[in-house]
C-alpha atoms as a PDB file:
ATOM      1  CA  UNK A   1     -23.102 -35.412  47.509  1.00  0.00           C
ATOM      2  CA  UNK A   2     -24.764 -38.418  49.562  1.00  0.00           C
ATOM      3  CA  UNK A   3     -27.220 -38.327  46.267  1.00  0.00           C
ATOM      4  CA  UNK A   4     -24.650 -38.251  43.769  1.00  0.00           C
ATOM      5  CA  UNK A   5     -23.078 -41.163  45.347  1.00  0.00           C
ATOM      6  CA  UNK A   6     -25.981 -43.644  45.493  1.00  0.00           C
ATOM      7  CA  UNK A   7     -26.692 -42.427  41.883  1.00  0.00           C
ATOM      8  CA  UNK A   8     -25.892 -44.344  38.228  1.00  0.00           C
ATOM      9  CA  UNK A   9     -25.369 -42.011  35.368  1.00  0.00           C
ATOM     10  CA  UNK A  10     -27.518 -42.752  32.438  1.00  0.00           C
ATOM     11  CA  UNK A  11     -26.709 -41.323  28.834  1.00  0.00           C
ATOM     12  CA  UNK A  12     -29.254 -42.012  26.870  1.00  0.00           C
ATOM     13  CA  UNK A  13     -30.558 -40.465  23.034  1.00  0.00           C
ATOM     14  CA  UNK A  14     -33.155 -39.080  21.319  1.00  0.00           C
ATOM     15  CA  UNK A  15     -36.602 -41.015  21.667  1.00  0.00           C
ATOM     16  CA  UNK A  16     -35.335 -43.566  24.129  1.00  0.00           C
ATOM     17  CA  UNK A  17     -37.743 -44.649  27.099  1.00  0.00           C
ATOM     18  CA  UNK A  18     -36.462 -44.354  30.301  1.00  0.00           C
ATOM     19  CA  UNK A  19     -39.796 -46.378  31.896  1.00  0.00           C
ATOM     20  CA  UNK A  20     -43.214 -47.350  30.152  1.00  0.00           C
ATOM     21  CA  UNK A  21     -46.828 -46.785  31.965  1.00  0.00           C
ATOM     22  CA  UNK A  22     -47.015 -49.594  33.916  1.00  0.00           C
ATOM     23  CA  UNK A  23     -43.551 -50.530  34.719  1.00  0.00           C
ATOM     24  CA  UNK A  24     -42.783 -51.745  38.209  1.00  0.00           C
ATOM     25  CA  UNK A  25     -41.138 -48.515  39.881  1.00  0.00           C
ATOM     26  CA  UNK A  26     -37.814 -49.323  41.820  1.00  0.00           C
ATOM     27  CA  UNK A  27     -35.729 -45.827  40.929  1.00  0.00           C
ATOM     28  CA  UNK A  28     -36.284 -42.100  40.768  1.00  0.00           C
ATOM     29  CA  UNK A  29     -35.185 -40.144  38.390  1.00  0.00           C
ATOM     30  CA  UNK A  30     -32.860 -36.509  38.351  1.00  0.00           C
ATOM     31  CA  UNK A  31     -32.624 -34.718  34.786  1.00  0.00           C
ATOM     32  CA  UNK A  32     -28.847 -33.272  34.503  1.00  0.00           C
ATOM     33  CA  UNK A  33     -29.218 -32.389  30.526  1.00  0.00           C
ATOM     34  CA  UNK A  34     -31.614 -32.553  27.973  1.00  0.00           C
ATOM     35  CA  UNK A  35     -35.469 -33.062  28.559  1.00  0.00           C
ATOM     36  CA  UNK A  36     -37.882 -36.379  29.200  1.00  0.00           C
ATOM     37  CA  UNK A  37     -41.272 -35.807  27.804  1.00  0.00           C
ATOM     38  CA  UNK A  38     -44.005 -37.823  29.832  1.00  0.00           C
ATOM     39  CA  UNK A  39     -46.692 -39.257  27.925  1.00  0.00           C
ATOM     40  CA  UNK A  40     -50.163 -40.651  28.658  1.00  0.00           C
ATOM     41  CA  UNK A  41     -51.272 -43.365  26.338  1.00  0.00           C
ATOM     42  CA  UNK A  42     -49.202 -41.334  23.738  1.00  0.00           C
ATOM     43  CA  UNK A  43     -50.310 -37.538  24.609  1.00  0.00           C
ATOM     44  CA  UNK A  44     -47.851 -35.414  26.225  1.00  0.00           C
ATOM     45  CA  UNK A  45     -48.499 -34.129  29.991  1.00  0.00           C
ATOM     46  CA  UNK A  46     -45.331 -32.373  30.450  1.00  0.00           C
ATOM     47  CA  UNK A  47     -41.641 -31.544  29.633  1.00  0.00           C
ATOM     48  CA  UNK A  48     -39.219 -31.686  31.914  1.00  0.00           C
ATOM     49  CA  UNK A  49     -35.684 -30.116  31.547  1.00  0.00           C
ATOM     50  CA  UNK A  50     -33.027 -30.479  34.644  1.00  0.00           C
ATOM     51  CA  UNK A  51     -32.859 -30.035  37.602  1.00  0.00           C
ATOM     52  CA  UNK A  52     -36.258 -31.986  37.527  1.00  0.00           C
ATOM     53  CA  UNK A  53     -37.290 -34.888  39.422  1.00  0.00           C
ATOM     54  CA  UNK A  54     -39.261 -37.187  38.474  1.00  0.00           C
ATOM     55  CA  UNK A  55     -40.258 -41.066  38.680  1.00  0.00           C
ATOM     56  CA  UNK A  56     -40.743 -40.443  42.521  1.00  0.00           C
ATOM     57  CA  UNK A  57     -44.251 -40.958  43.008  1.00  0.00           C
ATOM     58  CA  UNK A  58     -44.123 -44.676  41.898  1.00  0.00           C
ATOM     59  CA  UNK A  59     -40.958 -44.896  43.373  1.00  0.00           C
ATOM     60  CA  UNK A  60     -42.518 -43.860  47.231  1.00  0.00           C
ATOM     61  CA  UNK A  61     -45.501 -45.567  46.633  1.00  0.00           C
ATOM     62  CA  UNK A  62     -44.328 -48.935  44.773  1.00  0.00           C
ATOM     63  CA  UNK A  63     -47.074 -48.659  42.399  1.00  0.00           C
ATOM     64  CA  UNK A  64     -46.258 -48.980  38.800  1.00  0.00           C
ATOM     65  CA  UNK A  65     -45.194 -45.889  36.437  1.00  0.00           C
ATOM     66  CA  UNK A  66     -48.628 -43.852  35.687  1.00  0.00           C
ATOM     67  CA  UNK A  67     -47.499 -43.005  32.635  1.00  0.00           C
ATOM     68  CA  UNK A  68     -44.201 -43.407  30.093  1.00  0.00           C
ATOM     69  CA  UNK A  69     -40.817 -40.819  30.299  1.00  0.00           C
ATOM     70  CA  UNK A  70     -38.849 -40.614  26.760  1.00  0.00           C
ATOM     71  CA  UNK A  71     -36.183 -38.695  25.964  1.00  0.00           C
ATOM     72  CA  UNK A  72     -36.762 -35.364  23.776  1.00  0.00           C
ATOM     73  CA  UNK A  73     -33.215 -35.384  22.695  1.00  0.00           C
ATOM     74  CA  UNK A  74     -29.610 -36.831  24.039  1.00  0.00           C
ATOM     75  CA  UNK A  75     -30.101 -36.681  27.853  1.00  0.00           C
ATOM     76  CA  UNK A  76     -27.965 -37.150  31.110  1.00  0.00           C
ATOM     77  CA  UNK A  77     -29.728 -38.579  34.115  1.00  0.00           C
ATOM     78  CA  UNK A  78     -28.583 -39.638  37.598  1.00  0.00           C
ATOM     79  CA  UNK A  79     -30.886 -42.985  38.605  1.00  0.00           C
ATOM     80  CA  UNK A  80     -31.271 -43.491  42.529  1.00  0.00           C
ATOM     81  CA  UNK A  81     -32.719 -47.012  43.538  1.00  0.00           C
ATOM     82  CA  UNK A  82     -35.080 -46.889  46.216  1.00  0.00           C
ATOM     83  CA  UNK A  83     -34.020 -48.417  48.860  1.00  0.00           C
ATOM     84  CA  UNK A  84     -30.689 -46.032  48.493  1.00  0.00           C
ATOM     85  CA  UNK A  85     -33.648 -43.096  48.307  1.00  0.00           C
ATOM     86  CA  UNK A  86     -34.976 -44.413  51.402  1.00  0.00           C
ATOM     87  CA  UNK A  87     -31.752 -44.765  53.538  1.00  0.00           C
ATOM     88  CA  UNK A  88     -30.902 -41.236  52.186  1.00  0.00           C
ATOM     89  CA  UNK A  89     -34.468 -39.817  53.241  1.00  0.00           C
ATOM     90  CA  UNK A  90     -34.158 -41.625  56.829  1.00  0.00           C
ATOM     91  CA  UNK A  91     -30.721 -39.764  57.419  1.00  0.00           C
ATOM     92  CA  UNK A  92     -31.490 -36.885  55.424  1.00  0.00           C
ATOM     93  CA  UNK A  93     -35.294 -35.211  55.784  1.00  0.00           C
ATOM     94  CA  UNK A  94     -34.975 -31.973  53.817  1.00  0.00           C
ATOM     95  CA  UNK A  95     -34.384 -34.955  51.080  1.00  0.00           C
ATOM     96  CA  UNK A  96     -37.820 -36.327  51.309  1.00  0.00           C
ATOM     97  CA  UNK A  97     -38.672 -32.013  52.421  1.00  0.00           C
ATOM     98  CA  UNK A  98     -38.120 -31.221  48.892  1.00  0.00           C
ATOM     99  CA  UNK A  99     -39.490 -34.598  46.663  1.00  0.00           C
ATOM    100  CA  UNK A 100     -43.074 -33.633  49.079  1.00  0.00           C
ATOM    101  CA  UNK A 101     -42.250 -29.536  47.473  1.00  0.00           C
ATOM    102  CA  UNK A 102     -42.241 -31.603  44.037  1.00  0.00           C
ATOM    103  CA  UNK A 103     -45.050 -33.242  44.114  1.00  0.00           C
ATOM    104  CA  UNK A 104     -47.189 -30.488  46.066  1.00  0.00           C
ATOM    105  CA  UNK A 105     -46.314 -28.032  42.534  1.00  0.00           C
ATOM    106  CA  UNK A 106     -47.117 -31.556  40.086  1.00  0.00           C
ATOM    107  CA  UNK A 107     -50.386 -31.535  42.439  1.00  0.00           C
ATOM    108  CA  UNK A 108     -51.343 -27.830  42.102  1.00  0.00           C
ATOM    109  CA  UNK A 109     -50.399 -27.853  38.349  1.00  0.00           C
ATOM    110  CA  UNK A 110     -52.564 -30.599  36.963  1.00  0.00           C
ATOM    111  CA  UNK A 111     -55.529 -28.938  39.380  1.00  0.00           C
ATOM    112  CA  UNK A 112     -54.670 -25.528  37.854  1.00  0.00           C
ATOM    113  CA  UNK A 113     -55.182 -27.591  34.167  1.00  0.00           C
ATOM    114  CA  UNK A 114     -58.127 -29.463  35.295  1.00  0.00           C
ATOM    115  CA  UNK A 115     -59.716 -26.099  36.277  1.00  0.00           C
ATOM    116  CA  UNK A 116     -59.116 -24.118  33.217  1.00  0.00           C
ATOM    117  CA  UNK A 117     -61.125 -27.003  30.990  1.00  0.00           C
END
């Protein structure tokens, strides 16, 4: 619920970008319909379909976006600024508990792809 609170509800269609590679990171990202596709200078490197995460690497780190999100077909998201992400990690751990389970599997998967070539 403290999530859902701090969070803006984004409809958004077919095709549309939710951030480019390179885009300053300020938000993370929660799939609640449809999928984002994430691209790397135009080749797919996944599909995500809720209840995915994503956008939180560049959000923790303040890099930019290391590659571009679009939307497969009409999809829902909730968008958490991060500075709201950090209050709720501070008061919340299993919070930031879970976003380090997400990006420990992202981790293991692209070593698990980068082994099989």
């Amino acid at each position: 619920m403290q999530i859902a609170s701090a969070a803006t509800e984004l409809a958004l269609g077919a095709d549309q970008t939710v951030f480019a590679k390179g885009d300053p990171s300020q938000e993370i990202y929660l799939l609640v319909a449809g999928c984002v596709i994430v691209l790397d200078g135009g080749a797919p490197i996944a599909t995500l379909r809720p209840p995915e995460v994503f956008g939180e690497l560049a959000a923790l780190d303040g890099e930019p976006r290391s590659a571009t999100a679009v939307c497969g077909e009409p999809t829902t998201l909730l968008r958490i600024a991060r500075g709201d992400l950090d209050e709720i990690m501070e008061r919340k751990p299993q919070v930031a508990r879970e976003i380090i389970r997400v990006l420990a599997r992202r981790l293991r998967d692209s070593t698990a792809r980068l082994t099989k070539h």
